[in-house]
C-alpha atoms as a PDB file:
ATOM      1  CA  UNK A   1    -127.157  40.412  98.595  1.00  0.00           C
ATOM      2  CA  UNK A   2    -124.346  40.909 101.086  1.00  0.00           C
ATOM      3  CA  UNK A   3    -125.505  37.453 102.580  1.00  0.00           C
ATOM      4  CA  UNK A   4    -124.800  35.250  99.614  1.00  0.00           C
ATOM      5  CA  UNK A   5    -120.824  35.151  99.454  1.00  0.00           C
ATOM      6  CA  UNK A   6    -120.362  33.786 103.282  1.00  0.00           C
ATOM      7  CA  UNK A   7    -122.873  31.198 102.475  1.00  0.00           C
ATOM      8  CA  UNK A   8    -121.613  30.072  99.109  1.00  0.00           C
ATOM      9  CA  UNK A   9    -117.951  29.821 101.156  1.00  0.00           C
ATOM     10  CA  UNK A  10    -119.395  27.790 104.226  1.00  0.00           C
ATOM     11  CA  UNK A  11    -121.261  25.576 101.577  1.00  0.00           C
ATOM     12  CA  UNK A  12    -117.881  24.780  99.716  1.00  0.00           C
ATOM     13  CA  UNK A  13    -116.153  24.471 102.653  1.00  0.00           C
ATOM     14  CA  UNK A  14    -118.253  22.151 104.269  1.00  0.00           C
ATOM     15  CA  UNK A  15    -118.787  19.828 100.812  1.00  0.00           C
ATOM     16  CA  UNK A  16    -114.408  19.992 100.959  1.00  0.00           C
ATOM     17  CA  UNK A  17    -114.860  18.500 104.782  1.00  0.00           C
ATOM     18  CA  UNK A  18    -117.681  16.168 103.528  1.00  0.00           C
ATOM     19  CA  UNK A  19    -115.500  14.812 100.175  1.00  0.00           C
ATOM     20  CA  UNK A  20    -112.359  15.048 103.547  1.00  0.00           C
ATOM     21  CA  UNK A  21    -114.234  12.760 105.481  1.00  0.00           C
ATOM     22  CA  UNK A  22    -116.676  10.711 103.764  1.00  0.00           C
ATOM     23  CA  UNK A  23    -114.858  10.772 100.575  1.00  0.00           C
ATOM     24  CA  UNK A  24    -111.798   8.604 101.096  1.00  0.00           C
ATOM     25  CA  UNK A  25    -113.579   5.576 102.232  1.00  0.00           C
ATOM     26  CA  UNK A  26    -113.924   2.610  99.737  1.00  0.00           C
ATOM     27  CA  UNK A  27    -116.853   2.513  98.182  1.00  0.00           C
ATOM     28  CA  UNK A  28    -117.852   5.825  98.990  1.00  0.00           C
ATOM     29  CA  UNK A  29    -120.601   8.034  97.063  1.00  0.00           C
ATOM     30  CA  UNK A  30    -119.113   8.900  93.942  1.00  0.00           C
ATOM     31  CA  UNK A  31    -120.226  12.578  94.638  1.00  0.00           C
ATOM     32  CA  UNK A  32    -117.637  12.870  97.450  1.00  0.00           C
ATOM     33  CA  UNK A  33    -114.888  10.461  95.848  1.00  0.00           C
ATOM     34  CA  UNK A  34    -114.097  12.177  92.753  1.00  0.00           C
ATOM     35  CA  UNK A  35    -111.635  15.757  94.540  1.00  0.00           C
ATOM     36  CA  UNK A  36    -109.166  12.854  95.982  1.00  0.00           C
ATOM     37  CA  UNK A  37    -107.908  11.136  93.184  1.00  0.00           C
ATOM     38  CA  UNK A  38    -107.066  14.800  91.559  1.00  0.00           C
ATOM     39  CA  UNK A  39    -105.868  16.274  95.007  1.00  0.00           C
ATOM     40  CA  UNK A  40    -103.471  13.344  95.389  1.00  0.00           C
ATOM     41  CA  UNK A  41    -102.124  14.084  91.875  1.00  0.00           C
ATOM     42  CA  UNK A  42    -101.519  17.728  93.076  1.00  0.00           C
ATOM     43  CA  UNK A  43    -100.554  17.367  96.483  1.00  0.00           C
ATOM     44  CA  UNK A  44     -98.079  14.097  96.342  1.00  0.00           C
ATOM     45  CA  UNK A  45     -97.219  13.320  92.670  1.00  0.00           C
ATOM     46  CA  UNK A  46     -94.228  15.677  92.269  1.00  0.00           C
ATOM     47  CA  UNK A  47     -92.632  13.607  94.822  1.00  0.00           C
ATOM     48  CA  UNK A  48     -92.199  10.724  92.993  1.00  0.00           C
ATOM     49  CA  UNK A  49     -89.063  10.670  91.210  1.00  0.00           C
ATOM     50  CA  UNK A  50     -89.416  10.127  87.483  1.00  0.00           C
ATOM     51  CA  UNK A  51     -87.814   7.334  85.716  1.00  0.00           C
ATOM     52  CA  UNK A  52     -84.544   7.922  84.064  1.00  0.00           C
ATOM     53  CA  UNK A  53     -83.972   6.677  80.476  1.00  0.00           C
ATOM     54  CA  UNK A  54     -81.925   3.865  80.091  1.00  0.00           C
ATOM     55  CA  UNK A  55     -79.197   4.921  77.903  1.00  0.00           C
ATOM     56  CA  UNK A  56     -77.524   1.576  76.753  1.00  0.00           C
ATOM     57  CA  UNK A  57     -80.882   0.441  75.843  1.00  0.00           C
ATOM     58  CA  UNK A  58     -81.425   3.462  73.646  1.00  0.00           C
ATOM     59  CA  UNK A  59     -78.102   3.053  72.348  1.00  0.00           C
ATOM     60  CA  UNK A  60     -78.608  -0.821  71.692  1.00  0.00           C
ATOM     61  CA  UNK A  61     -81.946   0.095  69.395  1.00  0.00           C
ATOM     62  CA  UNK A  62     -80.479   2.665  67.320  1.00  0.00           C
ATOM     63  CA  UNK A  63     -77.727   0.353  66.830  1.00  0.00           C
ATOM     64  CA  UNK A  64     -79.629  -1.743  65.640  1.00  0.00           C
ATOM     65  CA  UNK A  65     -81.799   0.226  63.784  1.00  0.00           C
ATOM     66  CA  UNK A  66     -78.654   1.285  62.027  1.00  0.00           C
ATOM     67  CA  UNK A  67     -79.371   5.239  63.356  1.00  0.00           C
ATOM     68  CA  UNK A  68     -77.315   5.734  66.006  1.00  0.00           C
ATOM     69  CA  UNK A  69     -73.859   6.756  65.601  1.00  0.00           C
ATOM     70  CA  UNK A  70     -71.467   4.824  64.092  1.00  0.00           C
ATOM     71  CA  UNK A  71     -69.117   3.279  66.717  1.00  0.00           C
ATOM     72  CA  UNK A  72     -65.700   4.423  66.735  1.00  0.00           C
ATOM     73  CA  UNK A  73     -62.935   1.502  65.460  1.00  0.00           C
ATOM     74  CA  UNK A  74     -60.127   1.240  66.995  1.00  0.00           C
ATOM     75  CA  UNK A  75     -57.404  -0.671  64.754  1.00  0.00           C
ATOM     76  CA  UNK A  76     -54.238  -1.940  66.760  1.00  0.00           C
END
């Protein structure tokens, strides 16, 4: 019974070098493909900065929409 944990690690680690190695080829065995597209979603995904809102656009719709806020007049 004390046997079964150091073999159920060395299995997963060797299926992690397997799905390392064999795994990011194209066209690769779906059963060693499927970790990377989730690993580079944890790993390298937070780097990409996210896109900021584009205000005047926002503030052209509801304009337009008639929801925004009413534009200030300025009477000379």
């Amino acid at each position: 019974m004390n046997a079964v944990l150091p073999i159920i690690v060395s299995l997963t680690a060797l299926y992690g070098f397997a799905c390392g190695h064999f795994g990011i080829e194209p066209g690769g065995p779906l059963w060693l493909s499927w970790p990377l597209p989730i690993w580079n979603r944890i790993a390298h995904d937070w780097r990409h900065p996210r896109p900021r809102p584009n205000y005047a656009r926002i503030a052209r719709l509801e304009q337009e929409l008639g929801i925004g806020r009413p534009e200030e007049e300025t009477t000379t």
